[in-house]
Protein backbone atom coordinates (compact mmCIF):
# COMPACT_ATOMS: atom_id res chain seq x y z
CA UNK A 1 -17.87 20.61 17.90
CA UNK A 2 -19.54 18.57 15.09
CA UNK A 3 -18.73 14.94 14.89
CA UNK A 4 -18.65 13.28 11.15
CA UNK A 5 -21.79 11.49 10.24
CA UNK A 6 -19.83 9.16 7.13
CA UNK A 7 -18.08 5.80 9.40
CA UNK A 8 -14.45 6.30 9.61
CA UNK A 9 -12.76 3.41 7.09
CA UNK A 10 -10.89 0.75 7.98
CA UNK A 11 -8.17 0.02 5.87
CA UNK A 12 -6.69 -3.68 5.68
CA UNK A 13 -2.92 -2.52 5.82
CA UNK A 14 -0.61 -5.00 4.94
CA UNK A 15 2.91 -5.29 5.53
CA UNK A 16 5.33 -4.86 3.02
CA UNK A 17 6.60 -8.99 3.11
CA UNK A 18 2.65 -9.08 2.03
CA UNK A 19 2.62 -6.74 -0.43
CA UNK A 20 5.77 -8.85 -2.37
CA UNK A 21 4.28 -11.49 -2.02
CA UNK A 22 0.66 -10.24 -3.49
CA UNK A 23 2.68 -8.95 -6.26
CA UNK A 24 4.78 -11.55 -6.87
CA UNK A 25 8.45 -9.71 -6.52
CA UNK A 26 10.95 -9.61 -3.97
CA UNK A 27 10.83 -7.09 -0.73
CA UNK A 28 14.20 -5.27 -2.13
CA UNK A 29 11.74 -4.27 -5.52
CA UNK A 30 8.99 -3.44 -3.74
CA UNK A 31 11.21 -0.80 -1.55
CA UNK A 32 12.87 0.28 -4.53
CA UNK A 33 9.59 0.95 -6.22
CA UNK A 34 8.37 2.82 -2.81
CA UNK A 35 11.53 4.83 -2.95
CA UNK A 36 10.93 5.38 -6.34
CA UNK A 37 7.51 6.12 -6.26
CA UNK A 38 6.03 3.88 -8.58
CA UNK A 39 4.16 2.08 -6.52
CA UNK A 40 1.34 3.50 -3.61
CA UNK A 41 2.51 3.09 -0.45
CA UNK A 42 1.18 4.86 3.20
CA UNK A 43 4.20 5.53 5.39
CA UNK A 44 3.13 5.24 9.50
CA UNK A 45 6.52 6.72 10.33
CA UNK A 46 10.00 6.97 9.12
CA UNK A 47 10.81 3.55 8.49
CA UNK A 48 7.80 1.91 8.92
CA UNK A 49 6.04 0.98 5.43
CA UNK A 50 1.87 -0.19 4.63
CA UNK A 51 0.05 -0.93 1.63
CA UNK A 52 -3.32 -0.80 1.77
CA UNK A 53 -4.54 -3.96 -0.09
CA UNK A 54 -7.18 -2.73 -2.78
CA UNK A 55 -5.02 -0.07 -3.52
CA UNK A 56 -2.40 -1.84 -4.57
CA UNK A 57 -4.59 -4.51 -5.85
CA UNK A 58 -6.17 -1.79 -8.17
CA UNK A 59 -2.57 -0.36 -8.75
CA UNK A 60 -1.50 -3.58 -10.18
CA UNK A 61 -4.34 -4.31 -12.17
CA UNK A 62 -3.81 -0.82 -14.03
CA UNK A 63 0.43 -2.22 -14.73
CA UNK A 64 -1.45 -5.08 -17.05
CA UNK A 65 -3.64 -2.38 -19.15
């Protein structure tokens, strides 16, 4: 069995109390959104919610255009 050669990336997750708060809006809108799929969101398990944070950096960026 081959093993990659390209690093494995590490993504700065951030929790979704983070995420608000880098967006500026409250947790209940930033679930909504999730649920809604408006904004990108990784989901670790059934309840359990991470934004990775130049994603959603990037994401919001492209909302201002």
């Amino acid at each position: 069995m081959a093993i990659a050669s390209e690093p494995v990336r590490r993504t700065p997750w951030i929790s979704i109390q983070a995420a608000a708060e880098l967006l500026g809006v409250s947790v209940p809108t930033l679930r909504r959104w999730c649920r809604d799929g408006l904004v990108p969101v990784h989901r670790l398990g059934p309840r359990l919610l991470r934004f990775d944070a130049a994603e959603l950096q990037e994401w919001a960026a492209d909302q201002t255009r």
